[in-house]
Protein backbone atom coordinates (compact mmCIF):
# COMPACT_ATOMS: atom_id res chain seq x y z
CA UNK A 1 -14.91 14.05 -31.94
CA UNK A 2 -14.98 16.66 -34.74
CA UNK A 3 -17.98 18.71 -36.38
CA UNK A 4 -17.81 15.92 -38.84
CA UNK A 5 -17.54 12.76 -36.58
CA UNK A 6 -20.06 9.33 -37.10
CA UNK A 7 -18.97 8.88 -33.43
CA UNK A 8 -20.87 8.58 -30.60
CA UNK A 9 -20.68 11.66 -27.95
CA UNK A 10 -21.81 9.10 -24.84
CA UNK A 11 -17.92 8.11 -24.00
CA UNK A 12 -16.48 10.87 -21.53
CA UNK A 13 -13.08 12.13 -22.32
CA UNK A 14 -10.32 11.86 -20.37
CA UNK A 15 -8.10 13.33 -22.69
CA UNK A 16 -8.05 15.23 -26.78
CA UNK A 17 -5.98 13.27 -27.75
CA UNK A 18 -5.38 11.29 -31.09
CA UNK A 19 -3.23 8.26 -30.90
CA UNK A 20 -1.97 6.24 -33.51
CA UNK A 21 0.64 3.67 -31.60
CA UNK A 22 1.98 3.26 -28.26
CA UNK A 23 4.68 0.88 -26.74
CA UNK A 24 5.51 0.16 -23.70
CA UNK A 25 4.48 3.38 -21.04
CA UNK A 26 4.07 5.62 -23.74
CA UNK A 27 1.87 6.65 -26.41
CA UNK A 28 1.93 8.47 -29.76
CA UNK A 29 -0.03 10.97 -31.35
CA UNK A 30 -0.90 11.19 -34.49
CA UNK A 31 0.93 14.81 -34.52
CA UNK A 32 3.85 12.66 -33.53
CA UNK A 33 4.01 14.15 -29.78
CA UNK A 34 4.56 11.30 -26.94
CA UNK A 35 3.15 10.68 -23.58
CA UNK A 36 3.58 8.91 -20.60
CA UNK A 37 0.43 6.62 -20.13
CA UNK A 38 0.16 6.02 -16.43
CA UNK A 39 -3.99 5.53 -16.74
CA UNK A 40 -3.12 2.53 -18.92
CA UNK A 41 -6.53 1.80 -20.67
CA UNK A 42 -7.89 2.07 -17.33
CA UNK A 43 -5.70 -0.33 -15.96
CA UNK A 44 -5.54 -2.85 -18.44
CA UNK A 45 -2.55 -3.17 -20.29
CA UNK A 46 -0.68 -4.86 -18.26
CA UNK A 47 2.43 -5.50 -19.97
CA UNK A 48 2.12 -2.10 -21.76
CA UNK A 49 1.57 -1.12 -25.32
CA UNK A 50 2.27 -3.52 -27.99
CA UNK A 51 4.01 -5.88 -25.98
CA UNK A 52 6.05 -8.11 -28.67
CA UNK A 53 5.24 -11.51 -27.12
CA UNK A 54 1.52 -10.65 -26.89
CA UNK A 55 1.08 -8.89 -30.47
CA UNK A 56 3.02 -11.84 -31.66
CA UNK A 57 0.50 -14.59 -30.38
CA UNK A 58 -2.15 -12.53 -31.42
CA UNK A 59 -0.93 -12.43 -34.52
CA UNK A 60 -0.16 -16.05 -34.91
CA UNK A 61 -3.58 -17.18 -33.41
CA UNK A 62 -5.30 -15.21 -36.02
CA UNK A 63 -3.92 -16.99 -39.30
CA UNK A 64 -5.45 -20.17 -37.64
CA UNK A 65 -8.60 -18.98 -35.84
CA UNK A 66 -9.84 -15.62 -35.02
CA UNK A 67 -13.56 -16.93 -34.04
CA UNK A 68 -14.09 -20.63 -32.86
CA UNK A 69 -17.15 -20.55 -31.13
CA UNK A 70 -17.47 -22.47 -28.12
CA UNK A 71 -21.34 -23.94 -28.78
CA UNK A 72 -20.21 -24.84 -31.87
CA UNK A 73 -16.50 -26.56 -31.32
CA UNK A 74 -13.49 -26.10 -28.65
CA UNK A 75 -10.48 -24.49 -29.77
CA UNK A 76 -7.18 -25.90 -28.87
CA UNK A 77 -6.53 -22.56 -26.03
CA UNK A 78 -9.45 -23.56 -24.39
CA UNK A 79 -8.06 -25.86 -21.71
CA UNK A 80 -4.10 -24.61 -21.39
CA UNK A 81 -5.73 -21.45 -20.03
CA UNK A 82 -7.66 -23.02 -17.89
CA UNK A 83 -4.86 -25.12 -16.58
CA UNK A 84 -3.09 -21.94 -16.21
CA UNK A 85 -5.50 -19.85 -14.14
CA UNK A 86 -5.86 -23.81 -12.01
CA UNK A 87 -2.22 -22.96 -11.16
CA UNK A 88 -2.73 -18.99 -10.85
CA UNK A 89 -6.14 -18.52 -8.59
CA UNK A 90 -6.32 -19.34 -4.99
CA UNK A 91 -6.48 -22.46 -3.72
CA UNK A 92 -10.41 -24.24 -4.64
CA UNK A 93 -10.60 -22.51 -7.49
CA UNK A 94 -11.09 -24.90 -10.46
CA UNK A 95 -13.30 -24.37 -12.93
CA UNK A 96 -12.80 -21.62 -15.61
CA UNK A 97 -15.64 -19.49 -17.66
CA UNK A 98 -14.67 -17.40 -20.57
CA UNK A 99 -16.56 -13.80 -21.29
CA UNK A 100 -15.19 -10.82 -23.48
CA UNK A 101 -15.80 -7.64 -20.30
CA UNK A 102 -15.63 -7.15 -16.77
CA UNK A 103 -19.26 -6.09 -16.89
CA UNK A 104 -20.31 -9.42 -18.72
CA UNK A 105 -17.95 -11.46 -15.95
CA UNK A 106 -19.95 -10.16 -12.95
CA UNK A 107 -23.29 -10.86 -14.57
CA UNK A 108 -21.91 -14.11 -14.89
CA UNK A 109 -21.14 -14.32 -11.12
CA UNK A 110 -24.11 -13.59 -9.98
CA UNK A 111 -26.21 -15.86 -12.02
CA UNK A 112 -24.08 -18.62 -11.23
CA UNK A 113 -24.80 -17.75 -7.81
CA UNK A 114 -28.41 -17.63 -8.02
CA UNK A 115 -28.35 -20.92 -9.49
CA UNK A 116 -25.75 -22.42 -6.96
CA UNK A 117 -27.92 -21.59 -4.26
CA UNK A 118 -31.33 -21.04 -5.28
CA UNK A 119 -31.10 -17.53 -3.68
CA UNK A 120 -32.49 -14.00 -5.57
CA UNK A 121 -30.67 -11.44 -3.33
CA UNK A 122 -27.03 -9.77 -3.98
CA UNK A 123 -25.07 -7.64 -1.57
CA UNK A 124 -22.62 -5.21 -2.62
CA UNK A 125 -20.68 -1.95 -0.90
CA UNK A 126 -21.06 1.54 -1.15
CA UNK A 127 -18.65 3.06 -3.67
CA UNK A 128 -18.76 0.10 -5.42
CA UNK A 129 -18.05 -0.66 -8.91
CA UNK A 130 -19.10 -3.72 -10.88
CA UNK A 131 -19.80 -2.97 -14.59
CA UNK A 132 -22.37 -0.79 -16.81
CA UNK A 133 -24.24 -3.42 -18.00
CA UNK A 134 -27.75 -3.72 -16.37
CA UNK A 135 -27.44 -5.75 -13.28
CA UNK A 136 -24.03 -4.50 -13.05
CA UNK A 137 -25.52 -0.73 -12.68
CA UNK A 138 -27.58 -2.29 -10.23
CA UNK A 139 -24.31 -3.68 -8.23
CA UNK A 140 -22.96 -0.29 -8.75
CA UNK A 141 -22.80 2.60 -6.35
CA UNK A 142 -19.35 4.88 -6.99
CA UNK A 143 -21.45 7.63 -8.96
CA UNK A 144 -25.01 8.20 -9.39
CA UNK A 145 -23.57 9.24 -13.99
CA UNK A 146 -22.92 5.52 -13.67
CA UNK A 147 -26.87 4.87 -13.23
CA UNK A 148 -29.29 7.96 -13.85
CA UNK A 149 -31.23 7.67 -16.39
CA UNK A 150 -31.15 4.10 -16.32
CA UNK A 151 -34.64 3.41 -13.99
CA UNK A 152 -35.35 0.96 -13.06
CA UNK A 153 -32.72 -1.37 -12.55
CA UNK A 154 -32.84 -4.58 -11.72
CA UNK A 155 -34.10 -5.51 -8.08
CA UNK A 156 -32.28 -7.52 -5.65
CA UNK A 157 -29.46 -5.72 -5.22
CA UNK A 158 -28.79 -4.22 -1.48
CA UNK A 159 -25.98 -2.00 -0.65
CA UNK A 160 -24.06 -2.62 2.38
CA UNK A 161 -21.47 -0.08 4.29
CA UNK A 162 -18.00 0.15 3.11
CA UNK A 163 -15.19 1.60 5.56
CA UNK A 164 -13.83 5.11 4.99
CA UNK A 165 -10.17 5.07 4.60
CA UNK A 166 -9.89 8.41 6.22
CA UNK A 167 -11.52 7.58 9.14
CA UNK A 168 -9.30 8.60 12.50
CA UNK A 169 -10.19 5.30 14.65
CA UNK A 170 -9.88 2.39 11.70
CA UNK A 171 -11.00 -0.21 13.79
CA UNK A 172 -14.18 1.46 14.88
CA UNK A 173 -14.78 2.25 11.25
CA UNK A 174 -14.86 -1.58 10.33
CA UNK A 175 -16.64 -2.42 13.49
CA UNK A 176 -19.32 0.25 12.38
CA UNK A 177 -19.69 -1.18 8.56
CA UNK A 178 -19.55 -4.80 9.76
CA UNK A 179 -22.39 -4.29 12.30
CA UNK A 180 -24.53 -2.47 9.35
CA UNK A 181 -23.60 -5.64 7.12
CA UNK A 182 -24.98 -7.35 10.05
CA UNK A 183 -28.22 -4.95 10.34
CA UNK A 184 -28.20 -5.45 6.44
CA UNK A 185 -28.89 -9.30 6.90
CA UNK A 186 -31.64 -8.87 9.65
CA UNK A 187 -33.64 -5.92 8.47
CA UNK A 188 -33.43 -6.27 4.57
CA UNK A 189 -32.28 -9.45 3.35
CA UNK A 190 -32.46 -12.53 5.12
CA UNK A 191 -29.69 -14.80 4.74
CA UNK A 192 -31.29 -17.70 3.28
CA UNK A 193 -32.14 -14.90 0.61
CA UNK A 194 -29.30 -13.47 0.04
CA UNK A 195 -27.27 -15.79 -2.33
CA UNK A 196 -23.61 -13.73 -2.81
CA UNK A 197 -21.54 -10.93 -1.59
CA UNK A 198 -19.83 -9.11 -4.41
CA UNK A 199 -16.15 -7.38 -2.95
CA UNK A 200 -13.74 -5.50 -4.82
CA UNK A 201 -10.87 -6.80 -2.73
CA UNK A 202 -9.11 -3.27 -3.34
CA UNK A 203 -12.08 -0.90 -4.54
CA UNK A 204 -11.54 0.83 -7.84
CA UNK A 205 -13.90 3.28 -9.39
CA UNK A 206 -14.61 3.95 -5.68
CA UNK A 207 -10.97 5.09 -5.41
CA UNK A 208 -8.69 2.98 -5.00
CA UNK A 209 -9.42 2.30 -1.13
CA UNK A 210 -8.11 -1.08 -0.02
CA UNK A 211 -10.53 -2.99 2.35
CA UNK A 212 -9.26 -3.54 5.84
CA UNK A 213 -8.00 -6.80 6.28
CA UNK A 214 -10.35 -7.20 9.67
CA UNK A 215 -13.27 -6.10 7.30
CA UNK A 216 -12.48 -8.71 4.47
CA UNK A 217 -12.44 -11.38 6.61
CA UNK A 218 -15.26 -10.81 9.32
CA UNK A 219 -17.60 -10.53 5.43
CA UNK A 220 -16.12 -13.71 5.05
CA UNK A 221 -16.73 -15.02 8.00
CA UNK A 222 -20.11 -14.26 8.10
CA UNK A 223 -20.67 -15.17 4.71
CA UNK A 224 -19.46 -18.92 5.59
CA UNK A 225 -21.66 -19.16 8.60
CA UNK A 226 -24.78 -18.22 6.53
CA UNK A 227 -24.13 -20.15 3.45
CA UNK A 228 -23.75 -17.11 1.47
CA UNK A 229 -21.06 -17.31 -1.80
CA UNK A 230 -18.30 -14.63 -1.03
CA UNK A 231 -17.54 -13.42 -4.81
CA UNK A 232 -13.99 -11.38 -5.08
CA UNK A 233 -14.22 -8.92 -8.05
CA UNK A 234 -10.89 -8.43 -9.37
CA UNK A 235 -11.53 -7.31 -12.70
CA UNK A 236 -8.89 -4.01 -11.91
CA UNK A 237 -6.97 -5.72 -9.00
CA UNK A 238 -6.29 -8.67 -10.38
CA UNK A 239 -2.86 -10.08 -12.51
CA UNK A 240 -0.20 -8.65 -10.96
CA UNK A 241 -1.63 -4.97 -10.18
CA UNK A 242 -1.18 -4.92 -6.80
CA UNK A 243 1.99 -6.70 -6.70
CA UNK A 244 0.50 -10.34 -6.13
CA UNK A 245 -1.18 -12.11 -8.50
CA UNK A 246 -4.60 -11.42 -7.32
CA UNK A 247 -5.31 -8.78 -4.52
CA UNK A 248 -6.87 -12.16 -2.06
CA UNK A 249 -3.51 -13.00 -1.56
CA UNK A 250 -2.77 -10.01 0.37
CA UNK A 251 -5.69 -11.40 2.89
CA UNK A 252 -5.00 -15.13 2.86
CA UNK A 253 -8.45 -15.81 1.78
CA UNK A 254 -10.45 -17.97 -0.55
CA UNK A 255 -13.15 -17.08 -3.07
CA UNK A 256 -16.29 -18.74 -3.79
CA UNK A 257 -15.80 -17.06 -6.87
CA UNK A 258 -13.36 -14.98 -8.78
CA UNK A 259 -13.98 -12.49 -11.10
CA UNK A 260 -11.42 -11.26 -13.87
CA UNK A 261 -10.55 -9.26 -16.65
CA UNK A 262 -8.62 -5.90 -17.64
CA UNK A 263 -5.13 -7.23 -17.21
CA UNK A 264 -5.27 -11.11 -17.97
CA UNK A 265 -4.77 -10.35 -21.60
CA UNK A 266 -2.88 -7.03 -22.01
CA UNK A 267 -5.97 -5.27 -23.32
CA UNK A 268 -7.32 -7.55 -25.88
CA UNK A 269 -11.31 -8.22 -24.64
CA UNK A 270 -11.45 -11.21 -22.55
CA UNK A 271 -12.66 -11.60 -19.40
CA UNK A 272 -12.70 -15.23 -16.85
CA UNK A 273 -15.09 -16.41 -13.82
CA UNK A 274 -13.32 -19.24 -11.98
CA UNK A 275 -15.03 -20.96 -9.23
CA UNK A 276 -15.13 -25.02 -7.25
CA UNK A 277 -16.07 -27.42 -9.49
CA UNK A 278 -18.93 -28.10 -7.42
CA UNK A 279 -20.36 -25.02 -7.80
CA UNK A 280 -20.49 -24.97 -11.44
CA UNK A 281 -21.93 -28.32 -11.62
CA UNK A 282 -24.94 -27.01 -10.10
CA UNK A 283 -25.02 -23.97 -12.73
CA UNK A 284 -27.57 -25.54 -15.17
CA UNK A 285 -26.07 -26.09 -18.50
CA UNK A 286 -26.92 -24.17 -21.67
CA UNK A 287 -28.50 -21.08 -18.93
CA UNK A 288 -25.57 -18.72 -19.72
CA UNK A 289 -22.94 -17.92 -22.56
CA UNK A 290 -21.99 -16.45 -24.94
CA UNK A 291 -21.47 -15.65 -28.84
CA UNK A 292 -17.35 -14.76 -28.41
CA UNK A 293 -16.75 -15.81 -24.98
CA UNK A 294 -13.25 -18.15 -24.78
CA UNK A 295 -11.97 -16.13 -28.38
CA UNK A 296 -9.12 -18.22 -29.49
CA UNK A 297 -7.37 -14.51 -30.52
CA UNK A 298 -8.26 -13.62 -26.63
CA UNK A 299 -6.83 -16.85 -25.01
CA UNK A 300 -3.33 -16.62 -27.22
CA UNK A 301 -3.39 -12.77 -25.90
CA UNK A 302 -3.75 -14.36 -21.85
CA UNK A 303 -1.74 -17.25 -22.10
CA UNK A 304 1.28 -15.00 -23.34
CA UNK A 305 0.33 -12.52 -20.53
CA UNK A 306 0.65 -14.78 -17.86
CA UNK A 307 3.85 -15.97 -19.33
CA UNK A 308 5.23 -12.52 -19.30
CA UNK A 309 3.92 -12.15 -15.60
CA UNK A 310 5.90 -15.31 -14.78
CA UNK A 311 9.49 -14.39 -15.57
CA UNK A 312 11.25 -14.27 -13.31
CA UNK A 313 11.29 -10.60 -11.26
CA UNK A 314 7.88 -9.35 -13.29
CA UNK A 315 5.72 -8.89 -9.76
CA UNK A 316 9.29 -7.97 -7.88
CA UNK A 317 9.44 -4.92 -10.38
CA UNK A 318 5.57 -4.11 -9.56
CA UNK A 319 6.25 -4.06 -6.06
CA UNK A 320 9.66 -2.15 -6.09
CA UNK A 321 8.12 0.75 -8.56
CA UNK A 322 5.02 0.54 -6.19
CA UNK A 323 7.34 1.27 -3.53
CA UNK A 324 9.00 4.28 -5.72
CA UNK A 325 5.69 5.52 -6.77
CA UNK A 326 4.22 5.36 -2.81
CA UNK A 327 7.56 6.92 -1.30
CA UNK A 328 8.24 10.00 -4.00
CA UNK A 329 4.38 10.73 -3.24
CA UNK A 330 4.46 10.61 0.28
CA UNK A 331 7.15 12.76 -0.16
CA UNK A 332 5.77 15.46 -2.33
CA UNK A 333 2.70 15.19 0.71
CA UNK A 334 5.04 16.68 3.08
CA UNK A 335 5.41 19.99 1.37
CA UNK A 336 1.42 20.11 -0.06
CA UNK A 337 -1.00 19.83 2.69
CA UNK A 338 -4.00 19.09 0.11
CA UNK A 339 -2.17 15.32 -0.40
CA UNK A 340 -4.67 13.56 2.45
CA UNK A 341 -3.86 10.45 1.94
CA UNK A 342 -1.48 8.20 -0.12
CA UNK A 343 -2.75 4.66 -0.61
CA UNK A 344 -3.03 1.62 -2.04
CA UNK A 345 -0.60 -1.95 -2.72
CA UNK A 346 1.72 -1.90 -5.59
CA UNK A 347 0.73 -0.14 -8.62
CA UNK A 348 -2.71 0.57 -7.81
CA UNK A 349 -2.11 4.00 -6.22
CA UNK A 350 -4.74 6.38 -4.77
CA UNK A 351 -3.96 9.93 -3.99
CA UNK A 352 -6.40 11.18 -2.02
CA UNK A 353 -6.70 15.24 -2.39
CA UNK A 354 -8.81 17.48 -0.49
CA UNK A 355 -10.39 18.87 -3.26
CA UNK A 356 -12.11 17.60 -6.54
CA UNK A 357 -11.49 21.08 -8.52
CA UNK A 358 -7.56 20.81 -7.24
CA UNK A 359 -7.61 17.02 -8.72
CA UNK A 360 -8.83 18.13 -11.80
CA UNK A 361 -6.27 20.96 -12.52
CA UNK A 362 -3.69 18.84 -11.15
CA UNK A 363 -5.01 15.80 -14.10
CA UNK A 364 -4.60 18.80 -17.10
CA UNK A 365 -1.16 20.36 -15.84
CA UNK A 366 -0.31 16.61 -15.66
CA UNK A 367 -0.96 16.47 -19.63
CA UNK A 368 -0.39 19.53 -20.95
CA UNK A 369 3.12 20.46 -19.12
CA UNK A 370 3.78 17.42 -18.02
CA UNK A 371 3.00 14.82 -21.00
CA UNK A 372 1.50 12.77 -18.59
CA UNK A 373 -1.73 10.31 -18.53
CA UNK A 374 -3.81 10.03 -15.05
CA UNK A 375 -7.17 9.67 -14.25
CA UNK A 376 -9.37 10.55 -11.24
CA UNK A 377 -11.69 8.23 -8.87
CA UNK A 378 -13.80 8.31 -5.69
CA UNK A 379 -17.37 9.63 -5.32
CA UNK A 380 -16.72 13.03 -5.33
CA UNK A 381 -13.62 13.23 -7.66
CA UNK A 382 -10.93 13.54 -4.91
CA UNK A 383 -8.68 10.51 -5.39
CA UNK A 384 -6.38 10.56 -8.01
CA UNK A 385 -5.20 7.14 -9.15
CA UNK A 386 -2.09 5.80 -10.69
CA UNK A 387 -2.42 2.52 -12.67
CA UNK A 388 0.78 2.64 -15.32
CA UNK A 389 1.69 -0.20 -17.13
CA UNK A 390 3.26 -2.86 -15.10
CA UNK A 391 6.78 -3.25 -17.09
CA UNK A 392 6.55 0.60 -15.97
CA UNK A 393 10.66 1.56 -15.10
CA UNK A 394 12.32 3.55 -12.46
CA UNK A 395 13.06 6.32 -14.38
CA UNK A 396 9.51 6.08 -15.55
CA UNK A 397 8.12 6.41 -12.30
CA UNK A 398 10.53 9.39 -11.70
CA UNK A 399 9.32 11.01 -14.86
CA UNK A 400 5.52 10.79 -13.28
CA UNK A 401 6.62 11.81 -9.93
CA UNK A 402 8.10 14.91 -11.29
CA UNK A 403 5.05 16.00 -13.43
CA UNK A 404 3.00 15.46 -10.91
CA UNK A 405 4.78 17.47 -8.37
CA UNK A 406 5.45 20.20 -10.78
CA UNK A 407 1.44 20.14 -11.30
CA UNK A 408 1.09 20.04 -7.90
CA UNK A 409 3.35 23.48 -7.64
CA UNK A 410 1.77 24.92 -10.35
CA UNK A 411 -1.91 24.77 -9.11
CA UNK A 412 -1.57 25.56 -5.45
């Protein structure tokens, strides 16, 4: 922002930079310089910059329809992208709603699941991250800059224990956080209060910390003996970023409901809830919408996403350049003792460091020597995350590797 600017100083910068065009992994400044862009508009363009197919359909869509609004009259996208997620999301998930944000699909979820089960309460994790909307804040505990200023947010909301990945005995950690889920339910909200539990299957803002399998699925559990919706947010995890389709796979598990957003349309707005028909029958209709949710420009962008993400060897790629990524790290942790931990399923990386002022040097040597694009994550600013692109390329992924152990160097 310059002396000069009509812009808004309330986004945070990542970066100084300019950009006029990107393509694929990279992006271009408008001084013409080029960088690697492994933060990837926060993990949401999915098939990169520009991708041809995508700009093409958005392109077409728009000399037909750029707003058809759903109220009013149903576009002809409506329904093939709802047959596609049918075929995409696990198994009982049928029923599709459309939204523009990640923030405005989660608001969705929940009120869906108050309604569903005539319950008021919500239960989310500590270092969560659901959206900046209102409720969403509420549902939101990765950093208190998320939420001061904000009081008071919405009520309802109660914040269960979340396993720390660094923890020496793993299985006593998720014994621990399951029996204060447990305590949670008998000393705060009831179950026949509590109407949803909100999981980010792999946990984002909160830095990129996988939940233990034996964690997801004693929630889970519990959740189906007490009636409670079991809600998997996979606004960041979801299409293809962890090398499945949706992070659930990884745990053989099935959603009440499924959040998502960020990568189902290569980074034009649009965001879906998919849950059982049965469910959404009892979601009273006319109680929730939207002005430009299911945007005809927005369902050409996902439809031609997903059929990018179904050639053939699309998810093989995110998993072998996962495997790249996760190796040359692990590597580079055997000469630097501050690399703690190395985590995370195919391109959703966390690098856990062992100090937030060594992350953030590392994150500018990264740009300025490096021309390379990361971001940070975790409560206290000591994960650093890699979400590139996921058409990213070997030699890509070599590129990063190198920066980043040059940074790493460079900063000791």
């Amino acid at each position: 922002m310059t002396a000069s600017s009509h812009l808004s100083q309330v986004w945070f910068n990542v970066t100084p930079l300019e950009v006029s065009h990107g393509k694929g992994c990279w992006v271009t400044t408008t001084g013409g310089e080029e960088y690697l862009d492994f933060a990837a508009g926060i993990a949401v363009n999915s098939t990169g910059h520009a991708h041809p197919k995508v700009a093409a359909a958005i392109a077409e869509q728009a000399q037909r329809f750029i707003h058809a609004q759903v109220n009013v009259y149903r576009h002809d996208l409506l329904e093939p992208l709802a047959a596609k997620l049918n075929d995409l999301t696990p198994a009982g998930i049928d029923t599709f709603f459309y939204a523009n944000s990640g923030a405005e699909i989660t608001e969705a979820a929940v009120k869906l699941a108050k309604q569903a089960t005539k319950r008021p309460h919500i239960v989310v994790f500590s270092g969560s991250f659901h959206g900046r909307t209102h409720m969403a804040m509420a549902m939101t505990t990765s950093k208190t800059g998320y939420r001061a200023g904000h009081a008071p947010l919405p009520a309802g909301v109660f914040v269960a224990p979340y396993p720390d990945p660094l923890a020496a005995d793993q299985d006593a950690e998720v014994a621990k956080a399951l029996k204060g889920f447990d305590h949670l339910l008998k000393a705060m909200t009831a179950p026949d209060e509590t109407a949803a539990v909100i999981l980010e299957p792999v946990m984002g803002e909160g830095g990129y910390i996988p939940a233990p399998p034996a964690f997801i699925h004693g929630l889970v559990e519990r959740c189906r003996e007490h009636g409670i919706l079991f809600i998997a947010d996979e606004v960041q995890s979801g299409f293809g970023r962890t090398g499945t389709m949706f992070a659930v796979e990884h745990y053989g598990i099935e959603p009440d409901i499924i959040c998502m957003a960020k990568g189902i349309a290569s980074g034009f707005p649009f965001s879906a809830l998919g849950t059982r028909a049965e469910l959404d029958a009892k979601w009273t209709k006319g109680s929730h919408g939207g002005t430009y949710g299911g945007n005809a420009m927005g369902c050409a962008a996902a439809l031609a996403t997903i059929e990018i993400m179904q050639e053939p060897g699309f998810l093989e790629n995110v998993n072998a350049r996962g495997a790249q990524l996760t190796a040359g790290i692990q590597e580079l942790q055997r000469e630097h003792s501050c690399i703690r931990q190395v985590r995370g399923p195919g391109l959703m990386v966390g690098t856990e460091l062992d100090d937030p002022a060594r992350v953030s040097a590392v994150l500018q040597h990264c740009l300025t020597e490096g021309k390379l694009i990361l971001m940070n994550a975790g409560t206290y600013g000591t994960c650093l995350r890699w979400m590139p692109p996921l058409v990213v390329n070997e030699q890509e992924i070599d590129l990063a590797l190198a920066a980043f152990g040059a940074a790493l160097k460079a900063t000791a």
